[in-house]
N, C-alpha and C. Protein backbone atom coordinates (compact mmCIF):
# COMPACT_ATOMS: atom_id res chain seq x y z
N UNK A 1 10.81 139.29 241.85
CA UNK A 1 11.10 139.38 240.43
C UNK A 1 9.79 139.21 239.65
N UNK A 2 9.74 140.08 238.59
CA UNK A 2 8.12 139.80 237.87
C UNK A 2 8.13 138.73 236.92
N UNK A 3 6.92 138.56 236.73
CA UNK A 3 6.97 137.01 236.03
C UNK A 3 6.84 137.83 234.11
N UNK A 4 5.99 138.65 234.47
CA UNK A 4 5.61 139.14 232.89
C UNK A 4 7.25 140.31 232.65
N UNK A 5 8.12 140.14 231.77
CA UNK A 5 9.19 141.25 231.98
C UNK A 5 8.47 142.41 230.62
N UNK A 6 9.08 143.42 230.84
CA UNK A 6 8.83 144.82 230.11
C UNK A 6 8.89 144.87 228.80
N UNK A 7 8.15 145.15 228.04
CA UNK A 7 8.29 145.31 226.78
C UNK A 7 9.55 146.54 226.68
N UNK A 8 10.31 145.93 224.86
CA UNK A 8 11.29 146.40 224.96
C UNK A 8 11.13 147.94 224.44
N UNK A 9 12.16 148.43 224.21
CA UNK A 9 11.62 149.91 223.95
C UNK A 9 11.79 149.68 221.91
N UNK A 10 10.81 150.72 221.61
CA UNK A 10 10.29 150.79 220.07
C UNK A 10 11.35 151.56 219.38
N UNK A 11 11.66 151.35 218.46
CA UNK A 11 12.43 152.58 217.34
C UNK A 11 11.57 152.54 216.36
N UNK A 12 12.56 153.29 215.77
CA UNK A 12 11.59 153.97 214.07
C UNK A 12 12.96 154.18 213.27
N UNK A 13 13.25 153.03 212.49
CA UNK A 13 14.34 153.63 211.50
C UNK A 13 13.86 152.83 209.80
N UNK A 14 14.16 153.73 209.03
CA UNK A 14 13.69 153.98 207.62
C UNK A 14 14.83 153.64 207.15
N UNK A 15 14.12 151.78 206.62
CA UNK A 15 14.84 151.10 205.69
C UNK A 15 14.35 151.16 204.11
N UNK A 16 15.43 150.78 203.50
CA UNK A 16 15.01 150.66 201.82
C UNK A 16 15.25 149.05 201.89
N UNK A 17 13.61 148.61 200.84
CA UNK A 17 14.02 147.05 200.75
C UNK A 17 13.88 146.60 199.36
N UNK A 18 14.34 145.91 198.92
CA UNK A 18 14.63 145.29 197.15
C UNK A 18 12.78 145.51 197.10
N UNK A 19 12.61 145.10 196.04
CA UNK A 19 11.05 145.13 195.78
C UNK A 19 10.45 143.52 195.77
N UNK A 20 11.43 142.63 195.03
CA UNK A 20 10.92 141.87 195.65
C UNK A 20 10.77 140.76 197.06
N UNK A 21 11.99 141.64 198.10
CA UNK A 21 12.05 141.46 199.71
C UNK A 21 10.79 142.37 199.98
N UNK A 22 10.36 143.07 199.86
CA UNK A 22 9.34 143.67 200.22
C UNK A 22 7.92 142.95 200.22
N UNK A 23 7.68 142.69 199.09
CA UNK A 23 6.71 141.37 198.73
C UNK A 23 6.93 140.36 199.48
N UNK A 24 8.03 139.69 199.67
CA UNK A 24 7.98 138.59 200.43
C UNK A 24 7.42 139.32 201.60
N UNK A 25 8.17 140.01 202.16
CA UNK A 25 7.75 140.73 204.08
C UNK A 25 6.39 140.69 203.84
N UNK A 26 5.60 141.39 203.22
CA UNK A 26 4.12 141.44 203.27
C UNK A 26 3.35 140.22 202.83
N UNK A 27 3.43 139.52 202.52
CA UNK A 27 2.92 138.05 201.81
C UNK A 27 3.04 137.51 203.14
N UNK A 28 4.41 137.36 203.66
CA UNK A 28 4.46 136.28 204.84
C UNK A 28 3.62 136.98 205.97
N UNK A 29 3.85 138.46 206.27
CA UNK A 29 2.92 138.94 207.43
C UNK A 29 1.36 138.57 206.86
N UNK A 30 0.85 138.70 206.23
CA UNK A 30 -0.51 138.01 205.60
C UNK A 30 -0.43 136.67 206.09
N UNK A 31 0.05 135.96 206.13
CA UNK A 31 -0.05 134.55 205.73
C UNK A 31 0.56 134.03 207.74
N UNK A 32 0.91 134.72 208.61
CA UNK A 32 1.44 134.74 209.82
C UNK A 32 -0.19 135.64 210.50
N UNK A 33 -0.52 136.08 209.79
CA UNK A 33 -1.52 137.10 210.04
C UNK A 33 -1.16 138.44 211.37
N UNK A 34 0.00 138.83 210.94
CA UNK A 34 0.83 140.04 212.22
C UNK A 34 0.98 141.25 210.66
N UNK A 35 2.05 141.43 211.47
CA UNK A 35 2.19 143.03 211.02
C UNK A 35 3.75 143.11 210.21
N UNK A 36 4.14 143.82 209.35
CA UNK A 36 5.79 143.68 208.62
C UNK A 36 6.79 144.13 209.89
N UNK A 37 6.31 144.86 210.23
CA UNK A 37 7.26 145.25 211.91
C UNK A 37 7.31 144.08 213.02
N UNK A 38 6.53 142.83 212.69
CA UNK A 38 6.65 142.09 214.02
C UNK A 38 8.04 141.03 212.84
N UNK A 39 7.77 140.71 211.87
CA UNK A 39 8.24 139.77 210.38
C UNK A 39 9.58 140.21 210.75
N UNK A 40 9.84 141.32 210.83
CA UNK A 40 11.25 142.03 210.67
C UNK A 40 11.79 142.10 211.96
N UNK A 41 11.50 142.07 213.15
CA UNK A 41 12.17 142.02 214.48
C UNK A 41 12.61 140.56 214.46
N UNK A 42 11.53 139.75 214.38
CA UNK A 42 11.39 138.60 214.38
C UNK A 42 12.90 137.20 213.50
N UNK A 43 12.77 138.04 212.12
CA UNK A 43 13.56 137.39 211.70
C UNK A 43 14.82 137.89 212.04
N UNK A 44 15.52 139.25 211.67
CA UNK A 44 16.16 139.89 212.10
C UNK A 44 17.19 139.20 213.57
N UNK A 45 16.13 139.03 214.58
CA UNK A 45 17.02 138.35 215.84
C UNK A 45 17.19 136.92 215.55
N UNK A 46 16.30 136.21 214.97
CA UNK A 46 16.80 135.11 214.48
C UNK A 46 18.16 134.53 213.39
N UNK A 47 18.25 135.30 212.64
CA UNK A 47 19.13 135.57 211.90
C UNK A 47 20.61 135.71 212.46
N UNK A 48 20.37 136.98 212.84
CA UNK A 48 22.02 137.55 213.58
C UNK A 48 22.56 136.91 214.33
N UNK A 49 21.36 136.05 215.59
CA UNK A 49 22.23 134.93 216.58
C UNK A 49 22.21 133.57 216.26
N UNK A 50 22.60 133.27 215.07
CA UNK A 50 22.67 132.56 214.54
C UNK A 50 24.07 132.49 213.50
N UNK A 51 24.68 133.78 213.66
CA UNK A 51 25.92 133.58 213.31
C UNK A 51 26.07 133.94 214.06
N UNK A 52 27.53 132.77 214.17
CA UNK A 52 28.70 132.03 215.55
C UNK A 52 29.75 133.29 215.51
N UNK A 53 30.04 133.89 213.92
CA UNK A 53 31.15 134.77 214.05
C UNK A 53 30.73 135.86 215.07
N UNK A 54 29.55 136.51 214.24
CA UNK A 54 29.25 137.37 215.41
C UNK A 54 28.79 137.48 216.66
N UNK A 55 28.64 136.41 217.36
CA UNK A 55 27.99 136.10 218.61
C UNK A 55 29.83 136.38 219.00
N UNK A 56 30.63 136.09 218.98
CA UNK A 56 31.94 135.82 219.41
C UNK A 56 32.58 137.47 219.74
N UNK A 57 32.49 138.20 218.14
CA UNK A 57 32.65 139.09 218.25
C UNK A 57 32.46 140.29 218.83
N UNK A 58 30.68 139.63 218.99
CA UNK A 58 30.16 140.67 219.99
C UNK A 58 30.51 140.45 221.40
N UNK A 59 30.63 139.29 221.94
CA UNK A 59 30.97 138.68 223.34
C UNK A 59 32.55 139.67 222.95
N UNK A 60 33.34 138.95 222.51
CA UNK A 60 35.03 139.86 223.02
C UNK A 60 35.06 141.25 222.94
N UNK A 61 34.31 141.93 222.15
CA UNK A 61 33.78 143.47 222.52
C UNK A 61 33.35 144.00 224.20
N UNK A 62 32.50 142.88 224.50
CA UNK A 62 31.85 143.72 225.44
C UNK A 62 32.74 142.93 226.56
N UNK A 63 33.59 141.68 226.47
CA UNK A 63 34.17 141.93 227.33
C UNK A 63 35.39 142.61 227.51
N UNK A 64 36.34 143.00 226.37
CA UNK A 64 37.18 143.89 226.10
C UNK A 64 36.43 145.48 226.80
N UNK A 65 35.17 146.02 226.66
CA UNK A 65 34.67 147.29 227.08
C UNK A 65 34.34 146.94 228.22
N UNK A 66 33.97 145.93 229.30
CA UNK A 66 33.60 145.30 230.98
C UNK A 66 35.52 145.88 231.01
N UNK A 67 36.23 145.38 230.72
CA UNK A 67 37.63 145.49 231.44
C UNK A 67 37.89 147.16 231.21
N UNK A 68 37.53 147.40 230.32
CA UNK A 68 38.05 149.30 230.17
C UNK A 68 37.41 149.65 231.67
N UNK A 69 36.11 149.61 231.21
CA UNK A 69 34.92 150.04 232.25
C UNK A 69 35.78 150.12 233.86
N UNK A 70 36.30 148.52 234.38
CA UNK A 70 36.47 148.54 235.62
C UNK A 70 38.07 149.39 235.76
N UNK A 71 38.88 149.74 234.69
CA UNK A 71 39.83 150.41 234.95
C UNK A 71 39.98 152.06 235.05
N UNK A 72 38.28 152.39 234.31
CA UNK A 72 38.48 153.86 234.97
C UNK A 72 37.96 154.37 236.24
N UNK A 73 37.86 155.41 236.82
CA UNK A 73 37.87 155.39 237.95
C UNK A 73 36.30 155.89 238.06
N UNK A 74 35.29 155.36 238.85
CA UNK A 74 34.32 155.34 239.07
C UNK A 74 33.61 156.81 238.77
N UNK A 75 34.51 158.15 238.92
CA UNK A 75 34.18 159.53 238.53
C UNK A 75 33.93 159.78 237.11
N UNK A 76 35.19 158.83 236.53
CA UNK A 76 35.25 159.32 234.86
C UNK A 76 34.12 158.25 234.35
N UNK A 77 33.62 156.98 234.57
CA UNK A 77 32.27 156.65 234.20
C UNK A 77 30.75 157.25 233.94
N UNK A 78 30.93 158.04 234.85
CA UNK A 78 29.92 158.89 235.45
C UNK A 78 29.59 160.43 234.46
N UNK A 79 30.54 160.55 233.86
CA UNK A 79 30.63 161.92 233.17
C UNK A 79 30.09 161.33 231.61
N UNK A 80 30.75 160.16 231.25
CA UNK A 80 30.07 159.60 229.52
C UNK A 80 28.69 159.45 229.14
């Protein structure tokens, strides 16, 4: 097993931000001395798992979709 694991893979999606959320993002990347793209991953995952509702929600999703999963038949997986 490797000790260093893989960087994750990058997107590119084009947000609109209030003007003065924008200012903040760049003030704090200044002041962190990184970049508004590290500010925004960063808080972003901090944020979201940090609400309990949705940690829950997302857990009974995916195990509600694990039980679909093992009831189709290994052919029809294969085709989605």
């Amino acid at each position: 097993m490797p000790i260093v694991k893989k960087a994750p893979g990058i997107m590119t999606r084009e947000v609109k931000l209030e003007e003065p959320v924008n200012e903040l993002l760049e003030d704090y990347a200044r002041f962190i001395e990184s970049n508004a793209d590290h500010v925004i991953n960063a808080v972003l995952k901090k944020v979201l798992w940090r609400d309990q509702d949705y940690r829950k929600w997302r857990e009974a999703r995916r195990t509600a979709q694990s039980g679909t999963d093992k009831a189709q038949p290994t052919e029809a997986r294969g085709r989605a």
